[in-house]
Protein backbone atom coordinates (compact mmCIF):
# COMPACT_ATOMS: atom_id res chain seq x y z
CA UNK A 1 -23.95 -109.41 -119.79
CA UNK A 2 -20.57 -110.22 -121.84
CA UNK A 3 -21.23 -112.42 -124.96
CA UNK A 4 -19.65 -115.71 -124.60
CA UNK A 5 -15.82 -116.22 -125.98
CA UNK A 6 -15.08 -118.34 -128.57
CA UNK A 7 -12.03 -120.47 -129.08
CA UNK A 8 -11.12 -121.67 -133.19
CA UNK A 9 -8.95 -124.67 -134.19
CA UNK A 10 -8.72 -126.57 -137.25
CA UNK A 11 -11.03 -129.19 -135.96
CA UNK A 12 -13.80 -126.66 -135.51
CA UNK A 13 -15.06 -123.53 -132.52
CA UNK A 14 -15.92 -124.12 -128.85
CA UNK A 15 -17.88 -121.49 -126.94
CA UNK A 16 -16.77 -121.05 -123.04
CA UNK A 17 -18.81 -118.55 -120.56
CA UNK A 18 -19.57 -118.66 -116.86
CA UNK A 19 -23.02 -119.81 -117.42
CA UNK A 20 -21.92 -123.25 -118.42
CA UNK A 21 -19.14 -123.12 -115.60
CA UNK A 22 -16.02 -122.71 -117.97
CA UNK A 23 -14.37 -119.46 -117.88
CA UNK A 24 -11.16 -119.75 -119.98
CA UNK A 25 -9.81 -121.46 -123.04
CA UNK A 26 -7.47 -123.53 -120.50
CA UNK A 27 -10.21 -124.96 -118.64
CA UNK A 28 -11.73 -125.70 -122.01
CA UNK A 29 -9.10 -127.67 -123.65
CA UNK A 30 -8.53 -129.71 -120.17
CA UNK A 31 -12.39 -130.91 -120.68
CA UNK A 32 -11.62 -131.78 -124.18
CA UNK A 33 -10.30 -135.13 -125.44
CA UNK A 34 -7.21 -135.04 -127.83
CA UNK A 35 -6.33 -137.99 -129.42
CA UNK A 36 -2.59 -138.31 -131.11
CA UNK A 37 -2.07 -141.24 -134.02
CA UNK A 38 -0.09 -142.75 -136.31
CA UNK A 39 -1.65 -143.79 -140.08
CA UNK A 40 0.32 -146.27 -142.48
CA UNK A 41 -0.62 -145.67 -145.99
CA UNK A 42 -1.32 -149.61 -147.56
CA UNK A 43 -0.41 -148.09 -151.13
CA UNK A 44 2.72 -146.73 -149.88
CA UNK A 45 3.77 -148.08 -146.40
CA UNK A 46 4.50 -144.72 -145.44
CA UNK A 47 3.29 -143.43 -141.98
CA UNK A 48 1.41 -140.47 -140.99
CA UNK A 49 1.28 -138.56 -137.58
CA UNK A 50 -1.78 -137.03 -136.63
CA UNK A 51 -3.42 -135.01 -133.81
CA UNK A 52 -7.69 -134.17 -133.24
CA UNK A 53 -10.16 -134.10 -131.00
CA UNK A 54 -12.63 -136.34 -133.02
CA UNK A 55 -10.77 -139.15 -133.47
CA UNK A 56 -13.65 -141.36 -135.59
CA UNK A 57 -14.31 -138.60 -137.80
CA UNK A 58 -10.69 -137.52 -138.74
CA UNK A 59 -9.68 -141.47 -139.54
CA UNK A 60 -12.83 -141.52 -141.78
CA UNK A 61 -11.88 -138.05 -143.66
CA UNK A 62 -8.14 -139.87 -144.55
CA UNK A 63 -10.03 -142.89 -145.84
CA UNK A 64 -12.31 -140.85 -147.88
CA UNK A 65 -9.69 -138.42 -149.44
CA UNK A 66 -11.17 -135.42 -147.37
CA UNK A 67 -7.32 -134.96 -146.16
CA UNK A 68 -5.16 -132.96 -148.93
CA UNK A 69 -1.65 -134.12 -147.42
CA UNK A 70 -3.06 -137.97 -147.52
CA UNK A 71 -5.70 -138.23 -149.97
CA UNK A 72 -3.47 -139.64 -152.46
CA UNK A 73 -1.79 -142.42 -149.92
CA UNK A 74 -5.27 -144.04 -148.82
CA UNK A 75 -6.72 -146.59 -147.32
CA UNK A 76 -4.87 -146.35 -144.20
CA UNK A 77 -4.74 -148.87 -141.18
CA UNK A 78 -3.77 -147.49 -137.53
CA UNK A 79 -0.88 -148.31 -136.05
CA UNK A 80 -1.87 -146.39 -132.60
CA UNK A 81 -3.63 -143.71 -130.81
CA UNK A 82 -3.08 -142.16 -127.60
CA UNK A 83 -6.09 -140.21 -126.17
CA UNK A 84 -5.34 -137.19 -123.35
């Protein structure tokens, strides 16, 4: 019995084996949602593009200051997301 794979990304590790049906990273990332958006900053106006696959969690980390390239520009308001 093969240990089960693991696949790494900045927004944390997903495990694939044929027990639970998935048998590559492809298959893997087609069952996950990615979500695309765009940020304005309200102390700047300036806008930032971002990509995850936790959308809730990720707008909440720029609004707290959890994000080194924005922590400086929050709060933020969304201008869109577009989910895959």
């Amino acid at each position: 019995m093969s240990m089960p794979k693991t696949v790494r990304g900045h927004e944390g590790t997903q495990r694939f084996s044929a027990s639970n049906g998935i048998n590559s990273p492809s298959q893997l990332l087609r069952l996950m949602s990615h979500y695309v958006y765009v940020l304005e900053s309200d102390a700047d106006s300036e806008k930032y593009v971002g990509c995850t696959n936790n959308f809730k969690r990720r707008i909440d980390d720029h609004n707290r200051g959890k994000v080194f390239s924005t922590k400086l520009r929050k709060p933020f308001k969304l201008i869109i997301c577009l989910k895959s």
